[in-house]
C-alpha atoms as a PDB file:
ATOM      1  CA  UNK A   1       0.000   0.000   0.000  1.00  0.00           C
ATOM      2  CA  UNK A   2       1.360   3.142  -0.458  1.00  0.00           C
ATOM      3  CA  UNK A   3       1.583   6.390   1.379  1.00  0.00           C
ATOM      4  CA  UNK A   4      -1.298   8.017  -0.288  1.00  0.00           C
ATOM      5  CA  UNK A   5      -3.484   4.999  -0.301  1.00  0.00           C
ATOM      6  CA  UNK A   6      -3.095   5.141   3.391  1.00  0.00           C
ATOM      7  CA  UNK A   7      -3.687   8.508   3.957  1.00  0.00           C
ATOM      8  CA  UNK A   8      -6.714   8.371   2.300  1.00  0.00           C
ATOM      9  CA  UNK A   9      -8.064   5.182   4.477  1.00  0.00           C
ATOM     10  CA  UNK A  10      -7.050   7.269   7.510  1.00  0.00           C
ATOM     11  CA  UNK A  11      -9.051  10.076   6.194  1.00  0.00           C
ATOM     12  CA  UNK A  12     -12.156   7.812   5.473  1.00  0.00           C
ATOM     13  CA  UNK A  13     -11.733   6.141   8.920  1.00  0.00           C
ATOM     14  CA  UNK A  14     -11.779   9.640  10.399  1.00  0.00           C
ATOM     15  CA  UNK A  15     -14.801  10.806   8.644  1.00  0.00           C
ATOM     16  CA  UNK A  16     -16.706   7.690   9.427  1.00  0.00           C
ATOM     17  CA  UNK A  17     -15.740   8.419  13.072  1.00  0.00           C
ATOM     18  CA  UNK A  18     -16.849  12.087  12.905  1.00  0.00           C
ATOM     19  CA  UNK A  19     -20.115  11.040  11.370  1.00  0.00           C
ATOM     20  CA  UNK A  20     -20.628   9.609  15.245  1.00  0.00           C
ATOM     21  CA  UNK A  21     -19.891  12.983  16.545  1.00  0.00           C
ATOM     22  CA  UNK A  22     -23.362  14.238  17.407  1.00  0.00           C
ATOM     23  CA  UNK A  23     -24.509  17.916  17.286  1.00  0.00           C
ATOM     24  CA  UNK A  24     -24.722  19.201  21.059  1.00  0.00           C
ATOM     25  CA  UNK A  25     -27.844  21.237  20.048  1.00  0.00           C
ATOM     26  CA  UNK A  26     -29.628  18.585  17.822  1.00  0.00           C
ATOM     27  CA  UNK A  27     -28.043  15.325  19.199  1.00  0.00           C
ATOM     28  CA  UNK A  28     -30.129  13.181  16.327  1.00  0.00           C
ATOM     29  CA  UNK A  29     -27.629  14.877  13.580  1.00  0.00           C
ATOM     30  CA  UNK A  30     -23.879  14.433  13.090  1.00  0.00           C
ATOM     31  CA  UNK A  31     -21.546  17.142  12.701  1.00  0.00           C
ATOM     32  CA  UNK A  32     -20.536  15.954   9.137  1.00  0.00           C
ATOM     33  CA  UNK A  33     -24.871  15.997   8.607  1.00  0.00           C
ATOM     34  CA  UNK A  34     -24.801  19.421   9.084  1.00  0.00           C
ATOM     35  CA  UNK A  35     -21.802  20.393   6.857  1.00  0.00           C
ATOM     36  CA  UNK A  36     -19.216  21.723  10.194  1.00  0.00           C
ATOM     37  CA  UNK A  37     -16.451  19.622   9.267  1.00  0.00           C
ATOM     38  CA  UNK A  38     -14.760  20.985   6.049  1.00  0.00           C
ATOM     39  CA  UNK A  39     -12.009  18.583   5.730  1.00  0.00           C
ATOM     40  CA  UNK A  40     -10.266  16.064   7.072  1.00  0.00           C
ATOM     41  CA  UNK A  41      -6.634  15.498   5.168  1.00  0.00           C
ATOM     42  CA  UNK A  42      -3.112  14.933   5.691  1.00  0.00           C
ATOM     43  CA  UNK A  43      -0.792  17.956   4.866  1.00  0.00           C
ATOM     44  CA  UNK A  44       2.297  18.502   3.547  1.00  0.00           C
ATOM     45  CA  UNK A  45       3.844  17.974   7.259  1.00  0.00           C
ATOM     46  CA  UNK A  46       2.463  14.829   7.175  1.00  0.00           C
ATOM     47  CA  UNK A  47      -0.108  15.471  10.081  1.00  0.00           C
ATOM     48  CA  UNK A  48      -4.008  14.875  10.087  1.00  0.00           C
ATOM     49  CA  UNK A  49      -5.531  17.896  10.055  1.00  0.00           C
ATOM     50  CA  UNK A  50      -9.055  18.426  10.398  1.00  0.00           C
ATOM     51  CA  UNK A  51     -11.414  21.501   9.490  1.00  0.00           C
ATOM     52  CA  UNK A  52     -14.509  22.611  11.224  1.00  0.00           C
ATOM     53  CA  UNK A  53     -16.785  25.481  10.218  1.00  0.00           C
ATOM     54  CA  UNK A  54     -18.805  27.227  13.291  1.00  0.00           C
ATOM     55  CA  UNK A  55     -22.865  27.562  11.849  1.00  0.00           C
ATOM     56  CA  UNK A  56     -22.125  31.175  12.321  1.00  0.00           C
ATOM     57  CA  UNK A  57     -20.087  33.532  14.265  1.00  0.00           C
ATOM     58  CA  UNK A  58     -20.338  33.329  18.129  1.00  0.00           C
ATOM     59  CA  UNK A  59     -21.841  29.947  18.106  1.00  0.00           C
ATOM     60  CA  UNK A  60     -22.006  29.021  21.869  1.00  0.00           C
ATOM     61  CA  UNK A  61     -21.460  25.266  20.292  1.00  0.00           C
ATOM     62  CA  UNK A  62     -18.731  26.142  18.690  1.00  0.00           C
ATOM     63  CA  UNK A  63     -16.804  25.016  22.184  1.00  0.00           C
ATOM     64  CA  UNK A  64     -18.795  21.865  22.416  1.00  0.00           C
ATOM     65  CA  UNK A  65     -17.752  20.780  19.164  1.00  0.00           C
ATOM     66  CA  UNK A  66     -14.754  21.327  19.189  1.00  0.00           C
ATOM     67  CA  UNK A  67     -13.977  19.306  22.731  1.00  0.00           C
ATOM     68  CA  UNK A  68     -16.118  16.554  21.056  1.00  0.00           C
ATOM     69  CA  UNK A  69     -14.288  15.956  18.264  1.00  0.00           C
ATOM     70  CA  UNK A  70     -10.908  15.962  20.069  1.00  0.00           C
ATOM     71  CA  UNK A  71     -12.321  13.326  22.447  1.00  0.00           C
ATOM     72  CA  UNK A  72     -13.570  11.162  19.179  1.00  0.00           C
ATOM     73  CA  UNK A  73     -10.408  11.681  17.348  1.00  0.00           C
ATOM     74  CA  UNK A  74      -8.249  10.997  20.630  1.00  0.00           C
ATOM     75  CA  UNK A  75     -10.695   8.030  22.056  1.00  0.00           C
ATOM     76  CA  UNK A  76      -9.835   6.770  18.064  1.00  0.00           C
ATOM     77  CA  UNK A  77      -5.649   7.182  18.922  1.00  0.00           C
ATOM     78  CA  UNK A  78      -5.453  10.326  16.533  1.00  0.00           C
ATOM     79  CA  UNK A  79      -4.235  12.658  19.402  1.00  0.00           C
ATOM     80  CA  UNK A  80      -1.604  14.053  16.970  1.00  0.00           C
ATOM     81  CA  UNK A  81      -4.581  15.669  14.538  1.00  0.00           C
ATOM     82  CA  UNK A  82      -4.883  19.330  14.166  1.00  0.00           C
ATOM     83  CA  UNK A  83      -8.305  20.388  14.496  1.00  0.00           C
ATOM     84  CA  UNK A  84      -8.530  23.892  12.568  1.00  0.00           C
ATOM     85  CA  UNK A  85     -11.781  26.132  12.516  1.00  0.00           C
ATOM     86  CA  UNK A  86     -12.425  27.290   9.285  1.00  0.00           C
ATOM     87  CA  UNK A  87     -14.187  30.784   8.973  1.00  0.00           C
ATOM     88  CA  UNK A  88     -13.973  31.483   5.200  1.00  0.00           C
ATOM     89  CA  UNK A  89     -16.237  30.776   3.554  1.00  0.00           C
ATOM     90  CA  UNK A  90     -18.820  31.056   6.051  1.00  0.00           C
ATOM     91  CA  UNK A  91     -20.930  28.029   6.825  1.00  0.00           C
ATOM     92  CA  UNK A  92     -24.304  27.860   4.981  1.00  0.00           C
ATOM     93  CA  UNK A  93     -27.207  25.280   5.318  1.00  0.00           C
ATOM     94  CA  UNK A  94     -26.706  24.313   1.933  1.00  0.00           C
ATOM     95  CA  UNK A  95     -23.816  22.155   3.293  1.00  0.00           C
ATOM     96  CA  UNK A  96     -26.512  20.110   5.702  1.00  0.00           C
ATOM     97  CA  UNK A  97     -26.603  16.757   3.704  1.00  0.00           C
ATOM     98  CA  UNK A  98     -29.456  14.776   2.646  1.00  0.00           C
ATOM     99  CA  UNK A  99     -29.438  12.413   5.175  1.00  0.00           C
ATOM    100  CA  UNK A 100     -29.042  15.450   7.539  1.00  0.00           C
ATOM    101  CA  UNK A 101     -32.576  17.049   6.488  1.00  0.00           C
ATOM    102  CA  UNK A 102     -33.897  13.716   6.480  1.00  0.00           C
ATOM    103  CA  UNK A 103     -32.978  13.576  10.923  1.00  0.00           C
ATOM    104  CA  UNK A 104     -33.830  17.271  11.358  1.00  0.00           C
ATOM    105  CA  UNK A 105     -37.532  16.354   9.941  1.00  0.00           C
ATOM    106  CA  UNK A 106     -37.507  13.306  11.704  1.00  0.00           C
ATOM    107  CA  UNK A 107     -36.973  15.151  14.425  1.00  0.00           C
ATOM    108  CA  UNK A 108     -39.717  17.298  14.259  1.00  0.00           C
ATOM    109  CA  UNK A 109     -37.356  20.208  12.948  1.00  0.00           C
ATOM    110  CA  UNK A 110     -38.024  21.751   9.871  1.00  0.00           C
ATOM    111  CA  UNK A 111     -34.766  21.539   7.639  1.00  0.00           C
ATOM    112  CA  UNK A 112     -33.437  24.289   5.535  1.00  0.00           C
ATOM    113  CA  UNK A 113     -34.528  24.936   2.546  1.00  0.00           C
ATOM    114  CA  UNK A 114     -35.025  28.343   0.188  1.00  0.00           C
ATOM    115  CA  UNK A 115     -38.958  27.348  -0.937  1.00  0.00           C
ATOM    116  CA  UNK A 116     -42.165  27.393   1.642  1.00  0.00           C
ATOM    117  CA  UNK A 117     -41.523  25.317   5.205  1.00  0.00           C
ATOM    118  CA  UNK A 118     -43.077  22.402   5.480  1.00  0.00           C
ATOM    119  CA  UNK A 119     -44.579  21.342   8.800  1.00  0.00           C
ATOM    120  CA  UNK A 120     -42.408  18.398  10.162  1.00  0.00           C
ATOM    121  CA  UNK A 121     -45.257  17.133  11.990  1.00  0.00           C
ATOM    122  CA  UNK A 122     -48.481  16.759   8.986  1.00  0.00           C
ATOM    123  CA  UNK A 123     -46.235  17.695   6.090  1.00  0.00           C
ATOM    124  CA  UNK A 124     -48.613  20.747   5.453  1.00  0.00           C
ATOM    125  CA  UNK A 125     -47.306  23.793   3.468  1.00  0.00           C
ATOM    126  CA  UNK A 126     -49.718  26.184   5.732  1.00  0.00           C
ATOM    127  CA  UNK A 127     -46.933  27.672   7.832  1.00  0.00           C
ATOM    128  CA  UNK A 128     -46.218  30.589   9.296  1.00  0.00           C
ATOM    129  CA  UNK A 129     -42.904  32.448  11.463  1.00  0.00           C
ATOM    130  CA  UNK A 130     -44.297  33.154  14.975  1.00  0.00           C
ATOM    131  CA  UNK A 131     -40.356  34.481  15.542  1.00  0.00           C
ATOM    132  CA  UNK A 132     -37.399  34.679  14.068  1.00  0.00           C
ATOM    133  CA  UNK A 133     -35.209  33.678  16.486  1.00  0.00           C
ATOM    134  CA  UNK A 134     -36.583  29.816  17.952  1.00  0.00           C
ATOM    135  CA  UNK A 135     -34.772  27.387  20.861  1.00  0.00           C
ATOM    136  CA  UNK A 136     -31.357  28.257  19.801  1.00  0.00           C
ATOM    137  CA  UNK A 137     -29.985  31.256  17.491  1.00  0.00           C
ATOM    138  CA  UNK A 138     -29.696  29.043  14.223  1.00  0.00           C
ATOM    139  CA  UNK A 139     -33.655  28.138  14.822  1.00  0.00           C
ATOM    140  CA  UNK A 140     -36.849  30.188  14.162  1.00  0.00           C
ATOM    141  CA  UNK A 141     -40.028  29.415  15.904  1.00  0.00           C
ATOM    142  CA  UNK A 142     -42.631  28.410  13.232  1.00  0.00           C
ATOM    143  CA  UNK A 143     -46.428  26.945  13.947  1.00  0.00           C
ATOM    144  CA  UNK A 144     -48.464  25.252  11.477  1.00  0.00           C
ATOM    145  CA  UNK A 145     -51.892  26.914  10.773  1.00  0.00           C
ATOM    146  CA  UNK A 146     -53.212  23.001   9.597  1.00  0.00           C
ATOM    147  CA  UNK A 147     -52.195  20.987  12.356  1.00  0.00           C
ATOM    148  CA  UNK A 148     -51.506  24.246  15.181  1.00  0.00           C
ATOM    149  CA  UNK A 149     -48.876  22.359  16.392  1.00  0.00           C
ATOM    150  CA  UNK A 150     -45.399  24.790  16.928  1.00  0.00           C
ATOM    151  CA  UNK A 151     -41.981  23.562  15.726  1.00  0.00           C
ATOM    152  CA  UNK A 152     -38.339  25.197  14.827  1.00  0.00           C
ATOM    153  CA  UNK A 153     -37.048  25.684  11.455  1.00  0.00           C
ATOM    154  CA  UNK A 154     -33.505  25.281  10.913  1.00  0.00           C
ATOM    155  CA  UNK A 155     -32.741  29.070   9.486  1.00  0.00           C
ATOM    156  CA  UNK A 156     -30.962  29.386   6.147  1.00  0.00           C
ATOM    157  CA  UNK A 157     -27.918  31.087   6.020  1.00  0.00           C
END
């Protein structure tokens, strides 16, 4: 095998292992379902580094995230990796993947998306904003005028 064939099953080792790594806000979502890690790649120094993006500036998970993927990638013996927070460009929920929408409605969160929200709960297109700002700063509180029930919509950014 050679070098670069075993960098790259490190790397895919690594990102299977972040995929475990769940959000500290929405626990049913991974941080590689919601687009935060960038990267994960060996460098010309011939360390792993990995690359997170906060979901915006000021993120009080930020922290979290960070601590929990250096526990997963030390628990996994990759205490050497270089965990780098990437600012530019700035997140955006187009990086939440389709398996990550698929949880957040699951969950009874509507996921991002630029046409009308759809109620998580009945599926119903009658929505409307009761505020924009919903259990945490990346959520707005939404309530669905079929069903009345309330529920947060992941905000696109």
């Amino acid at each position: 095998m050679s070098v670069a064939e075993h960098a790259g099953g490190i790397e895919q080792r690594v990102w299977r292992l972040l995929e475990e790594v769940a959000d500290p806000e929405i626990p049913v979502v991974s941080i590689v379902d919601l687009g935060i890690v960038r990267y994960v790649r060996h460098a010309a120094d011939g360390r792993l580094h990995v690359g997170i993006t906060p979901t915006y500036s000021g993120c009080p998970a930020t922290a979290a995230i960070r601590a929990s993927t250096r526990a997963a990638l030390d628990a996994a013996g990759f205490t050497a990796a270089l965990l780098e927070e990437v600012l530019a460009p700035a997140w955006s929920s187009d990086w939440v993947t389709a398996a990550g929408r698929a949880k957040l409605a699951a969950f009874g969160i509507a996921p991002p998306t630029p046409a009308a929200v759809r109620c998580p709960r009945c599926g119903s297109l009658a929505t409307e904003r009761v505020s924009e700002f919903g259990s945490t700063p990346c959520k707005a509180h939404y309530r669905c005028t079929a069903c009345r029930e309330p529920f947060d919509r992941f905000k696109c950014i």
